[in-house]
Protein backbone atom coordinates (compact mmCIF):
# COMPACT_ATOMS: atom_id res chain seq x y z
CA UNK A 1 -65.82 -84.01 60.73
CA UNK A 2 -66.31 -87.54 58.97
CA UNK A 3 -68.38 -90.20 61.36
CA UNK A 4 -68.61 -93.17 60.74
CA UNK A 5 -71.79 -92.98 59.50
CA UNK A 6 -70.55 -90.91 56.74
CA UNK A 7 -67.45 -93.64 56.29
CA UNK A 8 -70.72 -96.38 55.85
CA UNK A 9 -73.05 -94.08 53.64
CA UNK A 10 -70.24 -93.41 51.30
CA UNK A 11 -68.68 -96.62 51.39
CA UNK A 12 -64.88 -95.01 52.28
CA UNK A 13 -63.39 -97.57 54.96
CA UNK A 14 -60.14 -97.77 53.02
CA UNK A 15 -60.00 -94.41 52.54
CA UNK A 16 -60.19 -93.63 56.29
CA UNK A 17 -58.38 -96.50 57.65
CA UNK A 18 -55.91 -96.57 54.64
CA UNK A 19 -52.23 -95.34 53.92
CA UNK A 20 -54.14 -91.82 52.70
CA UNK A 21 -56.25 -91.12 55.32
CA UNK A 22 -53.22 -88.59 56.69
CA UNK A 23 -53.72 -87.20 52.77
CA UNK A 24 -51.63 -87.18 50.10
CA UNK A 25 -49.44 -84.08 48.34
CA UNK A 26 -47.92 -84.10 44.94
CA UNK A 27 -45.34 -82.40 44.99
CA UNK A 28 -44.61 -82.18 41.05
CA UNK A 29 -47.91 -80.39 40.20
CA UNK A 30 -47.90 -78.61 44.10
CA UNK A 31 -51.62 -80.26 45.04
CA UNK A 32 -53.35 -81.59 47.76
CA UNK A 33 -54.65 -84.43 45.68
CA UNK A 34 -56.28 -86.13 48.96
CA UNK A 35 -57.07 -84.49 52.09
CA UNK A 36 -56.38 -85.81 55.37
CA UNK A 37 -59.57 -87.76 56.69
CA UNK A 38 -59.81 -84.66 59.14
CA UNK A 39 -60.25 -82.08 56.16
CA UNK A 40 -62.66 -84.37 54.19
CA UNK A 41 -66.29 -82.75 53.74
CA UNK A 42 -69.70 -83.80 52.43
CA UNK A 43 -71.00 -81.44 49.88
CA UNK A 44 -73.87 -79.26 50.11
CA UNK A 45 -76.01 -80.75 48.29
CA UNK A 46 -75.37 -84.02 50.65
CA UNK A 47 -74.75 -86.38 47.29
CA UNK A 48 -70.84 -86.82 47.31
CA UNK A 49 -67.84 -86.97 49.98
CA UNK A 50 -64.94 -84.71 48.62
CA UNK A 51 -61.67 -86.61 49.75
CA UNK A 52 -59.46 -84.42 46.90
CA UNK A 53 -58.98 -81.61 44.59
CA UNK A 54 -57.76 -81.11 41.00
CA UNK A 55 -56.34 -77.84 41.38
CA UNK A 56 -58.20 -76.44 38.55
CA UNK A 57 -62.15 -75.22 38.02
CA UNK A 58 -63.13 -76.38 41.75
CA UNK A 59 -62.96 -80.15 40.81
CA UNK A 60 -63.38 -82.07 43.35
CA UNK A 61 -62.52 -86.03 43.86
CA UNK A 62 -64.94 -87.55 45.49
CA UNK A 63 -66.84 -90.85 46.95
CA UNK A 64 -70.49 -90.87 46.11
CA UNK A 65 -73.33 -92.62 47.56
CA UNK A 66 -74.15 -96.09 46.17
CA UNK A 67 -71.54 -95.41 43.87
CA UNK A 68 -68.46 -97.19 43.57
CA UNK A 69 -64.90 -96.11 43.03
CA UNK A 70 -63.61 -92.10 43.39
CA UNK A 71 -64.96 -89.78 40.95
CA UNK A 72 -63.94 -86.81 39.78
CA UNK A 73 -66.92 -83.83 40.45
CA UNK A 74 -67.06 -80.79 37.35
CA UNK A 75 -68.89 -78.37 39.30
CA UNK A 76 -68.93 -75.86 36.28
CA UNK A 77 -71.18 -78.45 34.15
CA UNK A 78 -72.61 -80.68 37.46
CA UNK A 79 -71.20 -83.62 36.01
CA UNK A 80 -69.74 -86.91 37.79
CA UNK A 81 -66.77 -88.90 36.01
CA UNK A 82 -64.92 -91.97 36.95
CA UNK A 83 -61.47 -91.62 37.74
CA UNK A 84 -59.89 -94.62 39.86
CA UNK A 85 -61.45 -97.65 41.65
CA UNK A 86 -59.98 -96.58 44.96
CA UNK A 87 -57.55 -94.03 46.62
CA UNK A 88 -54.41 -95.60 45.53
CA UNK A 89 -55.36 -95.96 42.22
CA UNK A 90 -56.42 -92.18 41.98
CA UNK A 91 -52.73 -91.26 43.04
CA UNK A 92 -50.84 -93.92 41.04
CA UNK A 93 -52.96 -92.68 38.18
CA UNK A 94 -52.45 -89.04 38.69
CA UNK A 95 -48.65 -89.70 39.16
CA UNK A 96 -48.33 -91.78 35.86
CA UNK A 97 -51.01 -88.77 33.99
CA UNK A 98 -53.18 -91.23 33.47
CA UNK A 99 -55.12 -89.69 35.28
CA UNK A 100 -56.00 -85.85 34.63
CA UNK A 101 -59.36 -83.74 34.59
């Protein structure tokens, strides 16, 4: 469950107030590109919020402490990348395929 100190340590208030806090599903590539706020999670290692999946080699989208914008987590190589400045930019991206891991 996300509190709201989690929503202040990672900096998320639009993501949990927003349009995609109920998630968001893309239908053309059959992905839950954003969770619902409800199915959000802090990883294990307590450095990133995972809001979002890629579908492909557990990478994860995610908010990340002192970090702005939503990045895109390779788990495989335990590497960060930028993907979007904010939620809606992550889906507009991914829609267009300007965005892609």
């Amino acid at each position: 469950m996300i509190t709201v100190d989690t929503i202040q340590k990672f900096k998320c208030e639009e993501y949990a107030r927003g349009e995609y806090a109920k998630g968001y599903y893309d239908k053309e590539s059959y992905l839950q590109l954003v969770l619902p706020i409800n199915e959000a999670y802090v990883s294990r290692e307590n450095t990133h919020l995972v809001v979002g999946h890629a579908g492909a080699d557990g990478i994860e989208f995610c908010y990340r402490e002192r970090q702005p914008g939503i990045w895109a987590y390779y788990p495989i190589d335990n590497d960060y990348e930028l993907k979007a400045i904010n939620i809606a930019s992550l889906v507009a991206g991914w829609r267009s395929g300007e965005i892609n891991v």
